[in-house]
Protein backbone atom coordinates (compact mmCIF):
# COMPACT_ATOMS: atom_id res chain seq x y z
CA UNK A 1 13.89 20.25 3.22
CA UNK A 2 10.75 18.48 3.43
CA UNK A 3 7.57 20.61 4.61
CA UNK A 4 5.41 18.30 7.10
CA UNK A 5 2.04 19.98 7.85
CA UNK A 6 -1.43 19.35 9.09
CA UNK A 7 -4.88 18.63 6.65
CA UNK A 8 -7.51 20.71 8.71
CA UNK A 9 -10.79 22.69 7.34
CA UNK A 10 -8.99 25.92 8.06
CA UNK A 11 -6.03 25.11 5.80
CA UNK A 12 -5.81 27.31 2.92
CA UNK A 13 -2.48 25.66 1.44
CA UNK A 14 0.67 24.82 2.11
CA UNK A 15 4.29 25.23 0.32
CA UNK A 16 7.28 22.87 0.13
CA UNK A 17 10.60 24.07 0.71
CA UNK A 18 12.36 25.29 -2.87
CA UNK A 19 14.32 22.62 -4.29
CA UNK A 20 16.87 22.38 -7.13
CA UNK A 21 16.42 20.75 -9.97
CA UNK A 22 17.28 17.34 -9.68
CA UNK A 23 17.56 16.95 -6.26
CA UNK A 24 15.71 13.30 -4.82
CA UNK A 25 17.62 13.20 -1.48
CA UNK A 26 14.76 14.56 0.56
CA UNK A 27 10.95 13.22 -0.07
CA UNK A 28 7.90 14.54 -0.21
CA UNK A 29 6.09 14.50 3.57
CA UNK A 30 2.38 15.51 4.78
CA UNK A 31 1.11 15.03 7.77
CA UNK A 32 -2.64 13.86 7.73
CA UNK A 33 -4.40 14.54 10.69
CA UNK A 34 -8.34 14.16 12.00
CA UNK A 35 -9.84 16.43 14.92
CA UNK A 36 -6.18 17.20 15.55
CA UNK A 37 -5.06 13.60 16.00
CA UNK A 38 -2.53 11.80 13.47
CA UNK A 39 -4.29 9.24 11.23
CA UNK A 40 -2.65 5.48 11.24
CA UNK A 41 -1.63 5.59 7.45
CA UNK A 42 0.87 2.23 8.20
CA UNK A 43 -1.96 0.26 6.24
CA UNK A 44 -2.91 2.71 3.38
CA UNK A 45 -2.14 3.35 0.41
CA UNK A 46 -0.88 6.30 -0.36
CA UNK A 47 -0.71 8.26 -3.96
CA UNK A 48 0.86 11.50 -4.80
CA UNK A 49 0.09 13.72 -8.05
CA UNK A 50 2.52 16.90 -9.15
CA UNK A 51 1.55 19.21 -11.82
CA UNK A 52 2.46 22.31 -13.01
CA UNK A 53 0.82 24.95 -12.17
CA UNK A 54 1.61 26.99 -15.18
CA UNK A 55 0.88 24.12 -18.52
CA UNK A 56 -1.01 22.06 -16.41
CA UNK A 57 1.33 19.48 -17.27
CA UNK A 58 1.18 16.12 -15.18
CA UNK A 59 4.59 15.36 -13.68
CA UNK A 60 3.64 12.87 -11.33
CA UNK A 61 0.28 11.34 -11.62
CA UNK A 62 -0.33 8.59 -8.84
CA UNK A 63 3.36 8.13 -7.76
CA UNK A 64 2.94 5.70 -4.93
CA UNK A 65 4.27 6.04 -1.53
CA UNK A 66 3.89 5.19 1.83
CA UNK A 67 2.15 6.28 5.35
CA UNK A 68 3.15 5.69 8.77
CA UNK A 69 1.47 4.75 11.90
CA UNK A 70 1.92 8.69 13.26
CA UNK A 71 0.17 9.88 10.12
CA UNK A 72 2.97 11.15 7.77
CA UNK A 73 2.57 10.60 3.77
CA UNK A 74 5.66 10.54 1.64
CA UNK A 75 6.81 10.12 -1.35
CA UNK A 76 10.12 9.55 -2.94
CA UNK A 77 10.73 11.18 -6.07
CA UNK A 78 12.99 10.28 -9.17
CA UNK A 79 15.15 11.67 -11.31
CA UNK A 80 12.30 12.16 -13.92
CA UNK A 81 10.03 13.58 -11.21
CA UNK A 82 12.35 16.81 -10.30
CA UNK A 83 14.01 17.70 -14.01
CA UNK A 84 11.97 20.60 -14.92
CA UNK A 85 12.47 23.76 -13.34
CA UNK A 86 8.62 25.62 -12.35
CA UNK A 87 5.80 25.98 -10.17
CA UNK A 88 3.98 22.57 -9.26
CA UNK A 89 0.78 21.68 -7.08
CA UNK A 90 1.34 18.88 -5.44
CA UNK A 91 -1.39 16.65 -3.36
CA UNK A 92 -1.12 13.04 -1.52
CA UNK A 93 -4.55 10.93 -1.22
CA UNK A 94 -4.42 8.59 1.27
CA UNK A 95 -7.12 5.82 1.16
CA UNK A 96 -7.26 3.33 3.73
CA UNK A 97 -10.50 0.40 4.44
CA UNK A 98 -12.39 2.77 5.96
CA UNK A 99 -11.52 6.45 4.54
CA UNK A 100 -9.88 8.49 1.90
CA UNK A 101 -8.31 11.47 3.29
CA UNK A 102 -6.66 14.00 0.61
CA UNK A 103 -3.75 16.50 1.67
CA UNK A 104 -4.34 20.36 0.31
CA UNK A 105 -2.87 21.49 -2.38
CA UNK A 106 0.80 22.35 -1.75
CA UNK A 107 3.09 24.31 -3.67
CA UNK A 108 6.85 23.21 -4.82
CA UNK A 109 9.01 25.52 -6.78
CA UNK A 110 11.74 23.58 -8.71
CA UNK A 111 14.35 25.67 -9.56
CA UNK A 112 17.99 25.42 -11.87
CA UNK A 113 19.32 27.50 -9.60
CA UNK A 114 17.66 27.52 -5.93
CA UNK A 115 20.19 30.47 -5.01
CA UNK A 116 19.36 32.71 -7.64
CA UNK A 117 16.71 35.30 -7.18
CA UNK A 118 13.51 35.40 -9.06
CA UNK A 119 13.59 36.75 -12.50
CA UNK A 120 11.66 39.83 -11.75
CA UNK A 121 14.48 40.97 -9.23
CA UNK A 122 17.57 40.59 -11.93
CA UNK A 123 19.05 43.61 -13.36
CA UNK A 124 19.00 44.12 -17.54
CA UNK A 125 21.82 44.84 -18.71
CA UNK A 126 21.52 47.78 -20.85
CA UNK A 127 24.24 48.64 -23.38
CA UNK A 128 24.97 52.26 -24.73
CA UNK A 129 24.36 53.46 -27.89
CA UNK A 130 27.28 53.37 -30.12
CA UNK A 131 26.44 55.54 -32.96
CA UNK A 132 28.98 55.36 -36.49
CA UNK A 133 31.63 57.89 -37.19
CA UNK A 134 30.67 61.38 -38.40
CA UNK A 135 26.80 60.91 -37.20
CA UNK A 136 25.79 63.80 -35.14
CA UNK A 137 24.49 62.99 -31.71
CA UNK A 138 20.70 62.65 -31.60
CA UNK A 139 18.58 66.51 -29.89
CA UNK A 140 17.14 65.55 -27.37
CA UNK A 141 13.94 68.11 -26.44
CA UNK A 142 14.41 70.99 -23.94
CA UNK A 143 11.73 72.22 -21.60
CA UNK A 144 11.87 75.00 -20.24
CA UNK A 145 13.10 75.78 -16.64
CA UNK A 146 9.91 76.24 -14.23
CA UNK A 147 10.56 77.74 -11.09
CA UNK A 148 8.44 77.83 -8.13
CA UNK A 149 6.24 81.27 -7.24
CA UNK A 150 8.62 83.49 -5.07
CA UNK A 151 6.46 84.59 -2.17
């Protein structure tokens, strides 16, 4: 799914919906706006950059797209654009005859697997120990019981 938003002074970032690697069906959208009304982007034109946040690797650097009247930026991405799984800023600048107005940063996770948890919440498989035939099993140190203070 495509995350439309607003540009304002107060906006601190926003975050595109996960997607899988490889998927183009759905573009990239961003909704430019000034003092809260949509800017007429039908006659501007409109870039988009993607890199990762991680290498700093440039994915997409000036992919063009289009605006509309009602002040929506997209961008269409390609195979090539979505076939690395990470963590990517991504930012449309819109430049028309008589302004440039530049979305925030937004984030896009690309993922091989969108349904699979994060790394850090998969279980590691541990194995047991298999020791050889004849080998005594390892001591393992003994503390001493501590009881609590009868009263």
């Amino acid at each position: 799914m495509s995350c439309i938003g607003t540009a304002s002074s107060l906006d601190l970032g926003r975050r595109f919906s996960d997607r899988q690697v490889g998927s183009t069906l759905e573009p990239f959208q961003y909704r430019i706006e000034w003092h809260m009304q949509p800017v007429d982007l039908s006659d501007a034109v409109v870039t988009f950059t993607m890199t990762n946040c991680v290498t700093d690797e440039i994915k997409i650097a000036g992919g063009v797209g289009t605006g509309t009247a009602d002040g929506v930026a997209s961008y269409q991405p390609v195979d090539a654009n979505v076939d690395t799984a990470g963590l990517y800023r991504c930012q449309f600048v819109c430049t028309s005859a008589t302004a440039v107005y530049r979305s925030p940063m937004i984030q896009q996770r690309i993922r091989a697997n969108p349904d699979a948890p994060p790394a850090h919440l998969v279980p590691v498989v541990t194995l047991p120990i298999v020791l050889p035939p004849g080998t005594p099993p390892p001591t393992v140190p003994t503390h001493p019981v501590v009881l609590p203070p009868t009263p």
